[in-house]
PDB file of N, CA and C in Angstrom:
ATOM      1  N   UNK A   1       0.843  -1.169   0.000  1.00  0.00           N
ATOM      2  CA  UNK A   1       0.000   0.000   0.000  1.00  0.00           C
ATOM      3  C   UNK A   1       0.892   1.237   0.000  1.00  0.00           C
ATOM      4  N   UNK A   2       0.475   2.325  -0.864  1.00  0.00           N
ATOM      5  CA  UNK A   2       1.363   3.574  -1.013  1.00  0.00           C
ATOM      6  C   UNK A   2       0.049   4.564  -0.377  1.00  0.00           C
ATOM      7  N   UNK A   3       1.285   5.759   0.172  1.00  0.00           N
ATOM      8  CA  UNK A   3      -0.366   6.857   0.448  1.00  0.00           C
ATOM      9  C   UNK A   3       0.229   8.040  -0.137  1.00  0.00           C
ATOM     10  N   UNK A   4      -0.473   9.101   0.342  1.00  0.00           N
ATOM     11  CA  UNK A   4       0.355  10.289   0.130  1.00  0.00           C
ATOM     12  C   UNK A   4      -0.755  11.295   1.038  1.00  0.00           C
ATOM     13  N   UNK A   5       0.070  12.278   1.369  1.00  0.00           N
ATOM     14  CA  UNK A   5      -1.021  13.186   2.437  1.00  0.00           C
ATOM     15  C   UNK A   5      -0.748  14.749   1.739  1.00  0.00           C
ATOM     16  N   UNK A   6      -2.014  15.036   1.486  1.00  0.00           N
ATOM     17  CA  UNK A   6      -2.172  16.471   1.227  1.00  0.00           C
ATOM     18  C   UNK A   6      -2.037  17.459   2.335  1.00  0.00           C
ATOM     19  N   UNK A   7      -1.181  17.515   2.637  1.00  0.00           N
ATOM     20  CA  UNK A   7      -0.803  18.545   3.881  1.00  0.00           C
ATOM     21  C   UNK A   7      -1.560  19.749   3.729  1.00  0.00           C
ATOM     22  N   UNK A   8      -2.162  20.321   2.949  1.00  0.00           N
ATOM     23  CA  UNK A   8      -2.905  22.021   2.702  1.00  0.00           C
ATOM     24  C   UNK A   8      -4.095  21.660   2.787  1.00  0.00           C
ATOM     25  N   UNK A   9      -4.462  20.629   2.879  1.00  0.00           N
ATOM     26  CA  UNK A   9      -6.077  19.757   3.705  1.00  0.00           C
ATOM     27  C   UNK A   9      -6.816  19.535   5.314  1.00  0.00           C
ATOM     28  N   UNK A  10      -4.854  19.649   5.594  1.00  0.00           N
ATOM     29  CA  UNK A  10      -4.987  18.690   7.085  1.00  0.00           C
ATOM     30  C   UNK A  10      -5.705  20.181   7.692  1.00  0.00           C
ATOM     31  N   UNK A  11      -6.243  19.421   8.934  1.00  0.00           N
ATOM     32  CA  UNK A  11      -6.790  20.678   9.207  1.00  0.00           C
ATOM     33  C   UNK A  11      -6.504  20.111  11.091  1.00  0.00           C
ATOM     34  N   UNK A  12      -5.703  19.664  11.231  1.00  0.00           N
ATOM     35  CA  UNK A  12      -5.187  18.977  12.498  1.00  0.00           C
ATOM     36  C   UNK A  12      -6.087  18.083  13.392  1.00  0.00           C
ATOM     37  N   UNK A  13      -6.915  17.407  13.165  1.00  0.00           N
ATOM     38  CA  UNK A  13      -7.502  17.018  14.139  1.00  0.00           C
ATOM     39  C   UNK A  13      -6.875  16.017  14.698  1.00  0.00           C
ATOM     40  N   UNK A  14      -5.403  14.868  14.326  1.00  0.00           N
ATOM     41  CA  UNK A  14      -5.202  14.142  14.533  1.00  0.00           C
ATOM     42  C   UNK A  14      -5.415  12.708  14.427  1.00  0.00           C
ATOM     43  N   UNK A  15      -6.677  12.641  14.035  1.00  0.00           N
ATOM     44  CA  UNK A  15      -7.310  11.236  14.212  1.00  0.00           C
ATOM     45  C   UNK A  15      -6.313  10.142  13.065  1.00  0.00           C
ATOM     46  N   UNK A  16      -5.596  10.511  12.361  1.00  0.00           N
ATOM     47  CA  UNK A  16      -4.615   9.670  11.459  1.00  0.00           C
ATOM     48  C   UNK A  16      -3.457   9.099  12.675  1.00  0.00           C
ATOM     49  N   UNK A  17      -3.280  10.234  13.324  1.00  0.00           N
ATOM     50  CA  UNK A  17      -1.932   9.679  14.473  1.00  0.00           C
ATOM     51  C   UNK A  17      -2.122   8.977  15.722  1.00  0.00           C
ATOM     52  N   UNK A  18      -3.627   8.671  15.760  1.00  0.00           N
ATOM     53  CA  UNK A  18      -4.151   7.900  16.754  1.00  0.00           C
ATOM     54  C   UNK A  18      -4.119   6.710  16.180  1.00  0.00           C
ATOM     55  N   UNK A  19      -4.593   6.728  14.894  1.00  0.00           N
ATOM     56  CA  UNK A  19      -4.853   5.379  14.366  1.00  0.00           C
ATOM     57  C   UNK A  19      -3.211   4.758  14.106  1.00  0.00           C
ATOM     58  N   UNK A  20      -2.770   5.391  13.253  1.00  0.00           N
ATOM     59  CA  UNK A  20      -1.677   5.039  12.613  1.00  0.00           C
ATOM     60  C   UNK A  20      -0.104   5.777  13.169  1.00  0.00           C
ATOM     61  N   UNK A  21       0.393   5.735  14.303  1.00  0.00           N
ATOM     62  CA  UNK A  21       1.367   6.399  14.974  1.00  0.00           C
ATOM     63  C   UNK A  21       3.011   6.295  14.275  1.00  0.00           C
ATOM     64  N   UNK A  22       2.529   5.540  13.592  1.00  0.00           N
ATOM     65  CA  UNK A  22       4.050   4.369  13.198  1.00  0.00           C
ATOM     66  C   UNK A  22       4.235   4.971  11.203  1.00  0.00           C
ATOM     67  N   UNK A  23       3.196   5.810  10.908  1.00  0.00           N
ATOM     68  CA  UNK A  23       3.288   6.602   9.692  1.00  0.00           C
ATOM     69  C   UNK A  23       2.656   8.006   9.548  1.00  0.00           C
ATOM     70  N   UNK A  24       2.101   8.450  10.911  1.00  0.00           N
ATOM     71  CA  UNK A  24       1.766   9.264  10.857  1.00  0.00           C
ATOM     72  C   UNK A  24       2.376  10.294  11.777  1.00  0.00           C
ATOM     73  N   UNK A  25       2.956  11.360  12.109  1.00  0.00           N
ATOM     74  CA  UNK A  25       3.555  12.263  13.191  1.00  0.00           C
ATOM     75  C   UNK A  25       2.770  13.870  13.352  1.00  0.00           C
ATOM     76  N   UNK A  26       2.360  14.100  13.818  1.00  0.00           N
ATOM     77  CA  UNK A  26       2.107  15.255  14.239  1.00  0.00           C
ATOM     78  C   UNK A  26       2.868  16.537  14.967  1.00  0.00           C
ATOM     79  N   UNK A  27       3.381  17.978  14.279  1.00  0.00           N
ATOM     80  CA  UNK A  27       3.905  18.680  14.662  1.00  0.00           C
ATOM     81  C   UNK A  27       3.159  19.945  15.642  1.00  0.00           C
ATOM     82  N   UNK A  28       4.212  20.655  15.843  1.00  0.00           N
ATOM     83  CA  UNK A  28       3.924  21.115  17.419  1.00  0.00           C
ATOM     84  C   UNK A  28       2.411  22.252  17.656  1.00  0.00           C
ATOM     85  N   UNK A  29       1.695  22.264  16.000  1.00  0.00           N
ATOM     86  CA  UNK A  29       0.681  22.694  16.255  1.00  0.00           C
ATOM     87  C   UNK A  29      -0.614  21.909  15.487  1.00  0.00           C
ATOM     88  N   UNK A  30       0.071  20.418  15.820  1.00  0.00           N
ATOM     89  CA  UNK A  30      -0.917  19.484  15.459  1.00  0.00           C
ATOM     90  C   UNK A  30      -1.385  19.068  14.302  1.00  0.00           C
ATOM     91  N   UNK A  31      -0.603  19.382  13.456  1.00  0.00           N
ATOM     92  CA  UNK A  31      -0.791  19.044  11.799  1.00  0.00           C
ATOM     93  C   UNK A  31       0.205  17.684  11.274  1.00  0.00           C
ATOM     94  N   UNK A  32      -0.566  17.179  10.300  1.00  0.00           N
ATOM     95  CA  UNK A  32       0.488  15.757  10.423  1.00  0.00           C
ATOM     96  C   UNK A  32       1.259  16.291   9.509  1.00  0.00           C
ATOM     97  N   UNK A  33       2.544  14.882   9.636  1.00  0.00           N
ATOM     98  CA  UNK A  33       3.463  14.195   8.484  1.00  0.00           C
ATOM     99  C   UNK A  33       3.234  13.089   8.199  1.00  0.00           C
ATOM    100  N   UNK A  34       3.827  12.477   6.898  1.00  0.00           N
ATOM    101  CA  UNK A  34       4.135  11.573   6.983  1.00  0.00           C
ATOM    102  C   UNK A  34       5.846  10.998   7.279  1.00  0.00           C
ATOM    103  N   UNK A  35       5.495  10.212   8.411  1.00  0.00           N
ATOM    104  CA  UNK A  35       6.818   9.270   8.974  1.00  0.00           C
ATOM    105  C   UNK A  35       7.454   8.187   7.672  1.00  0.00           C
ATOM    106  N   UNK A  36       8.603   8.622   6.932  1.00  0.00           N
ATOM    107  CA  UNK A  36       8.914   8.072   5.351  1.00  0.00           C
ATOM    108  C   UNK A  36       8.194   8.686   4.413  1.00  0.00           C
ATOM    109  N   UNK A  37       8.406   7.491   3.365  1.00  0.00           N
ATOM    110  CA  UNK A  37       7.668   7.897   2.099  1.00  0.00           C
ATOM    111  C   UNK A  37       6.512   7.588   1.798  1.00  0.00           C
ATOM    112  N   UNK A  38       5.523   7.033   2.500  1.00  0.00           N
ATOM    113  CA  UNK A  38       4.159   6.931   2.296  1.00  0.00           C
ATOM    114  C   UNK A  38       4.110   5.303   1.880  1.00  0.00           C
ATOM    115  N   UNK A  39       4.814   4.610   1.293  1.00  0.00           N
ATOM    116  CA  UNK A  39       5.336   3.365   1.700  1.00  0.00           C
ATOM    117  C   UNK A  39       4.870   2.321   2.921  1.00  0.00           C
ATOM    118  N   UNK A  40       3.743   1.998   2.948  1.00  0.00           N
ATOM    119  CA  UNK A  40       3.073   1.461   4.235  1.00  0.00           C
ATOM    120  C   UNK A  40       3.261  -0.335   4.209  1.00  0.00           C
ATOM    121  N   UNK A  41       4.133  -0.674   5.556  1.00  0.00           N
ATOM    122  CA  UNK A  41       4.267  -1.747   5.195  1.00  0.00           C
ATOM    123  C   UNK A  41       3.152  -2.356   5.766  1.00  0.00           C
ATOM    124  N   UNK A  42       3.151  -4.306   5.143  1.00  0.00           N
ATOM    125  CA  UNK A  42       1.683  -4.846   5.531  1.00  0.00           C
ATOM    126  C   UNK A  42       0.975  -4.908   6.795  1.00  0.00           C
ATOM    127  N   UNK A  43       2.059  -5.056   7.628  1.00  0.00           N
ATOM    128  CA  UNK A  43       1.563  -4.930   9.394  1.00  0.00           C
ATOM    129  C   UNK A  43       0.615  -3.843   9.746  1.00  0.00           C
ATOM    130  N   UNK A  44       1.198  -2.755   9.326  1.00  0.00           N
ATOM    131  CA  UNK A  44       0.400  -0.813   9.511  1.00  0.00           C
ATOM    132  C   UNK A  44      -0.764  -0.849   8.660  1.00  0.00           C
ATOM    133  N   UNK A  45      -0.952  -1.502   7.622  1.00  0.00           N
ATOM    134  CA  UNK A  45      -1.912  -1.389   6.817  1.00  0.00           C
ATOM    135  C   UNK A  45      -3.547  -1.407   7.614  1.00  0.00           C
ATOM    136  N   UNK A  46      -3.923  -1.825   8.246  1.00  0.00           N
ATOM    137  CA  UNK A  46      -5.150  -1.427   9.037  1.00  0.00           C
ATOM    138  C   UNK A  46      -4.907  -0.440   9.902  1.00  0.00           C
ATOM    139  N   UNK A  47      -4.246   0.102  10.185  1.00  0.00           N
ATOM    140  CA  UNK A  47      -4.266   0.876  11.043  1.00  0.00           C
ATOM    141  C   UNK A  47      -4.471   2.692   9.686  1.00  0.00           C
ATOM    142  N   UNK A  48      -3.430   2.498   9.002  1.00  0.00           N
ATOM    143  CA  UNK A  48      -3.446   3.237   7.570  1.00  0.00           C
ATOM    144  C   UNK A  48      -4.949   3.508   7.094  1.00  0.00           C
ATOM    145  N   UNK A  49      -5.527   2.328   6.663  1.00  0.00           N
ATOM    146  CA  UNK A  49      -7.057   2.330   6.295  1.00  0.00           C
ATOM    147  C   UNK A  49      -7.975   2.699   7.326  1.00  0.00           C
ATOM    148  N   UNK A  50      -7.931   2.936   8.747  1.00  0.00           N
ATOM    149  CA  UNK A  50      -8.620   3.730   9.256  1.00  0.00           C
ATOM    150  C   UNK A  50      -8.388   4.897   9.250  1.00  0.00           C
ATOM    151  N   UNK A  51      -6.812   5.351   9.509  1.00  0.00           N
ATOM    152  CA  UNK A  51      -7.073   6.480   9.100  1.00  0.00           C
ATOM    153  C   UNK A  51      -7.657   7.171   7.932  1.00  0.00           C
ATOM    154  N   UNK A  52      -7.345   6.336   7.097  1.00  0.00           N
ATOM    155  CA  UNK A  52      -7.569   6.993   5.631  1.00  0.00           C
ATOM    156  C   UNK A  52      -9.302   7.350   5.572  1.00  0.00           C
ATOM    157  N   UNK A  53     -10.070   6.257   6.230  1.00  0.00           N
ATOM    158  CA  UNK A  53     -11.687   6.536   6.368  1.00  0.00           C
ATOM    159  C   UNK A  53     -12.037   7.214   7.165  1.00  0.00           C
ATOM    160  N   UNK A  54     -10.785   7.505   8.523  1.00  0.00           N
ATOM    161  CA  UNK A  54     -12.174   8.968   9.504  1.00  0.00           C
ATOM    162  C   UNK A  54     -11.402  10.253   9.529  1.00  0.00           C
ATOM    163  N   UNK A  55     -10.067  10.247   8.283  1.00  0.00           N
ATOM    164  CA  UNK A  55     -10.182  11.814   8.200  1.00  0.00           C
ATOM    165  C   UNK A  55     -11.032  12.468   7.516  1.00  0.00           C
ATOM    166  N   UNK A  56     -11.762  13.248   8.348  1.00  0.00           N
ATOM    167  CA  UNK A  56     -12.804  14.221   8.230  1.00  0.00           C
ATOM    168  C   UNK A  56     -12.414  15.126   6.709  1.00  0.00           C
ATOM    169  N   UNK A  57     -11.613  15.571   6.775  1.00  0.00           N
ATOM    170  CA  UNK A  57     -11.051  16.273   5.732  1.00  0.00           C
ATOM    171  C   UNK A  57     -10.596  15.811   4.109  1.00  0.00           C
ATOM    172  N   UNK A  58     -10.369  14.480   3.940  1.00  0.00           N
ATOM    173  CA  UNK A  58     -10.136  13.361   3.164  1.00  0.00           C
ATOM    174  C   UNK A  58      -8.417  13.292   2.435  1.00  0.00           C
ATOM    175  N   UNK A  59      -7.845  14.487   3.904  1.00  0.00           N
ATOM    176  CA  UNK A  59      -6.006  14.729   2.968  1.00  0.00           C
ATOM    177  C   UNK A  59      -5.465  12.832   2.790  1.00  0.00           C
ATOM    178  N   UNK A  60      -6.026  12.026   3.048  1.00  0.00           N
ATOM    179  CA  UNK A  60      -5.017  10.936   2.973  1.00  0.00           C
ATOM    180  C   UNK A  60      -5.279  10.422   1.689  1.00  0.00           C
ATOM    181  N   UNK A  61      -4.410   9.980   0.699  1.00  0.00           N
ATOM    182  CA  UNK A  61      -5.097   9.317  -0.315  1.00  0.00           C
ATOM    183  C   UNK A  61      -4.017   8.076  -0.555  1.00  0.00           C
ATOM    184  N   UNK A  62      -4.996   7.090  -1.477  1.00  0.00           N
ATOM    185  CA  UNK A  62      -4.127   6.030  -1.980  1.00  0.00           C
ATOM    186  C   UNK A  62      -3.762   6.166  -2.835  1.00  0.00           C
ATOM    187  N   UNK A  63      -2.408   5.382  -3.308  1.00  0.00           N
ATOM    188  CA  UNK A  63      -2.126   5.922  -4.922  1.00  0.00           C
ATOM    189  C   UNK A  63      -1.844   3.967  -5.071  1.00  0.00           C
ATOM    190  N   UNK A  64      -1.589   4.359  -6.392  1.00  0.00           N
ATOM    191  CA  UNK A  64      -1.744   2.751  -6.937  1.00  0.00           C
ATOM    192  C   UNK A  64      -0.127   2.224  -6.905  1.00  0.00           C
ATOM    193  N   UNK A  65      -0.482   0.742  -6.867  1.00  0.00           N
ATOM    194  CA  UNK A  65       0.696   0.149  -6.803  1.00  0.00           C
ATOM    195  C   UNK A  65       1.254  -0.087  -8.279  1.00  0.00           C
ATOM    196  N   UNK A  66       2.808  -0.063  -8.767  1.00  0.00           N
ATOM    197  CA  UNK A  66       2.612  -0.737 -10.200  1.00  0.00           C
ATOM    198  C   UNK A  66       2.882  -2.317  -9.880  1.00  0.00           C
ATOM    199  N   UNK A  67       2.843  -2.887 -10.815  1.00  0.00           N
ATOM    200  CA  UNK A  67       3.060  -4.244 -10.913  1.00  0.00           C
ATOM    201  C   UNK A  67       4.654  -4.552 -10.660  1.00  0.00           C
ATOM    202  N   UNK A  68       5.493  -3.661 -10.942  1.00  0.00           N
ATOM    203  CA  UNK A  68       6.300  -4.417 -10.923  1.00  0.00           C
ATOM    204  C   UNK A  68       7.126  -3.639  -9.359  1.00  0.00           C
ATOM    205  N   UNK A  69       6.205  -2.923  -8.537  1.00  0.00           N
ATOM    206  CA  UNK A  69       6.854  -2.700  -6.996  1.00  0.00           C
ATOM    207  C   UNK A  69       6.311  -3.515  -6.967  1.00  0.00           C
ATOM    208  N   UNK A  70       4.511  -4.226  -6.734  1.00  0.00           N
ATOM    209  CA  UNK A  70       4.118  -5.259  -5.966  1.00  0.00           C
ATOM    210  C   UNK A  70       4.992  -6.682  -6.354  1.00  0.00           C
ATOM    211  N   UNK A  71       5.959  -6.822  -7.309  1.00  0.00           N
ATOM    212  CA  UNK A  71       6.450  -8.106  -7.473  1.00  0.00           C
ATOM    213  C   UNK A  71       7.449  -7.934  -6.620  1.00  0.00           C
ATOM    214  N   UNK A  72       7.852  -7.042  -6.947  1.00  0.00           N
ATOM    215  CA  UNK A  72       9.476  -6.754  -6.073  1.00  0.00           C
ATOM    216  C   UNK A  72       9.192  -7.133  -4.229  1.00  0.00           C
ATOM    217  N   UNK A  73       8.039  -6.182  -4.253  1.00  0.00           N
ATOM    218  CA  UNK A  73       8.078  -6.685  -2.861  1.00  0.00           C
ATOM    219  C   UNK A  73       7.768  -7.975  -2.370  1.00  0.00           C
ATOM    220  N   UNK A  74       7.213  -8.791  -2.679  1.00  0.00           N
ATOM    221  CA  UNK A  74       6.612 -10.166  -2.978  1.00  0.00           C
ATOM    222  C   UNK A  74       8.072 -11.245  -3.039  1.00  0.00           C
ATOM    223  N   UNK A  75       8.733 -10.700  -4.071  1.00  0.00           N
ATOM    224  CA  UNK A  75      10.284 -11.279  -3.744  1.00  0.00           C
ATOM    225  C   UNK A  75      10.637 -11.024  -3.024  1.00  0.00           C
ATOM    226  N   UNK A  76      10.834 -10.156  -1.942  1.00  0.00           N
ATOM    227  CA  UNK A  76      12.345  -9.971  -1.387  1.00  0.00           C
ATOM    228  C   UNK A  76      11.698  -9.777   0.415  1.00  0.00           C
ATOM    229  N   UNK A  77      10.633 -10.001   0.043  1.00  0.00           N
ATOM    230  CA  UNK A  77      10.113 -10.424   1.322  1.00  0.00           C
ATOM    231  C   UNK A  77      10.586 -11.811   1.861  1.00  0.00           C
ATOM    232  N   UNK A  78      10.361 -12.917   1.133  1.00  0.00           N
ATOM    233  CA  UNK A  78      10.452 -13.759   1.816  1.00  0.00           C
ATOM    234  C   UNK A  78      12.173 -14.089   2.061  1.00  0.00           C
ATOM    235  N   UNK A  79      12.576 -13.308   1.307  1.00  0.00           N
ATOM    236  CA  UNK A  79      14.332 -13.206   1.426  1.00  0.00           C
ATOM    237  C   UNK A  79      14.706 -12.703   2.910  1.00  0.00           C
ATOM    238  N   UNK A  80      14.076 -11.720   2.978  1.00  0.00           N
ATOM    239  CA  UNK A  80      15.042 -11.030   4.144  1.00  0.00           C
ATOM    240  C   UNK A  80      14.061 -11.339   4.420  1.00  0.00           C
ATOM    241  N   UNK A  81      13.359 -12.226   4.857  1.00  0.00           N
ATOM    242  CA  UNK A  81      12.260 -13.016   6.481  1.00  0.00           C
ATOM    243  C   UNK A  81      13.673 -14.466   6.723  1.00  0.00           C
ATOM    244  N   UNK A  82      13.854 -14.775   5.741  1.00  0.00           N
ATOM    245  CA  UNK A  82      14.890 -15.984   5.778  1.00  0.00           C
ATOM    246  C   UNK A  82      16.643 -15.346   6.192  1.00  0.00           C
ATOM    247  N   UNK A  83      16.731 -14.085   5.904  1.00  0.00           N
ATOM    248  CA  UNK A  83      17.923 -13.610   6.442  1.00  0.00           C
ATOM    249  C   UNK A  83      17.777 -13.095   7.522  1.00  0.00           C
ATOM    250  N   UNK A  84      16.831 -13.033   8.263  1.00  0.00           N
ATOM    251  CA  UNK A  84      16.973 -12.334   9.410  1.00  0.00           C
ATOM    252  C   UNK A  84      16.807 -13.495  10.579  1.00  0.00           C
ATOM    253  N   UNK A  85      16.382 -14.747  10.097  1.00  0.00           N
ATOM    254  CA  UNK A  85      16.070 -15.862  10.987  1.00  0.00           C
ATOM    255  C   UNK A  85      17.999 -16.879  10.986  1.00  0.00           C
ATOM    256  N   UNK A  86      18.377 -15.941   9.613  1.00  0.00           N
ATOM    257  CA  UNK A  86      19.858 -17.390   9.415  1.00  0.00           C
ATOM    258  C   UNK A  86      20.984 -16.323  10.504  1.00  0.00           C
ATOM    259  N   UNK A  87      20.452 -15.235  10.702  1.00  0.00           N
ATOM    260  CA  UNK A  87      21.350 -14.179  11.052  1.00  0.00           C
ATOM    261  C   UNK A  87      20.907 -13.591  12.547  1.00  0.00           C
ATOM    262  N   UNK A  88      19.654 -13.833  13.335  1.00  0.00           N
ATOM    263  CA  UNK A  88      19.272 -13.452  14.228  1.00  0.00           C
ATOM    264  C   UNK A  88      19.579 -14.795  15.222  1.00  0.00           C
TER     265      UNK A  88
END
């Protein structure tokens, strides 16, 4: 899942950084970021999709995957799940 946040939308209420803490950050007068590149890995992904449904404002959006990130990631997942078990 990719997102992207219209920052000139946000209108601070937070409810993205409740849901989603781990991609979402909020600065010191309560307006988000995004934590990376919008790049949401599969674990965060529910947490992502709520936010994405109760901002009031609708700054979160999805953008599409191409085919050939979703392969990539699909490979090299199960790689480094197997390098981190030969190495941990």
């Amino acid at each position: 899942m990719k997102i992207k946040l219209d920052r000139t939308l946000c209108d601070g209420f937070g409810l993205c950084a409740d849901h989603a803490p781990e991609t979402f950050s909020l600065d010191e007068w309560g307006y988000v970021s995004l934590v990376g590149t919008g790049d949401v890995a599969p674990e965060d992904e529910e947490g992502v999709r709520r936010a994405l449904l109760d901002c009031p404002v609708h700054a979160i959006l999805t953008l599409p995957q191409t085919t050939a990130t979703r392969s990539a990631t699909a490979e090299t997942t199960p790689a480094m799940a197997g390098d981190r078990r030969q190495h941990g």
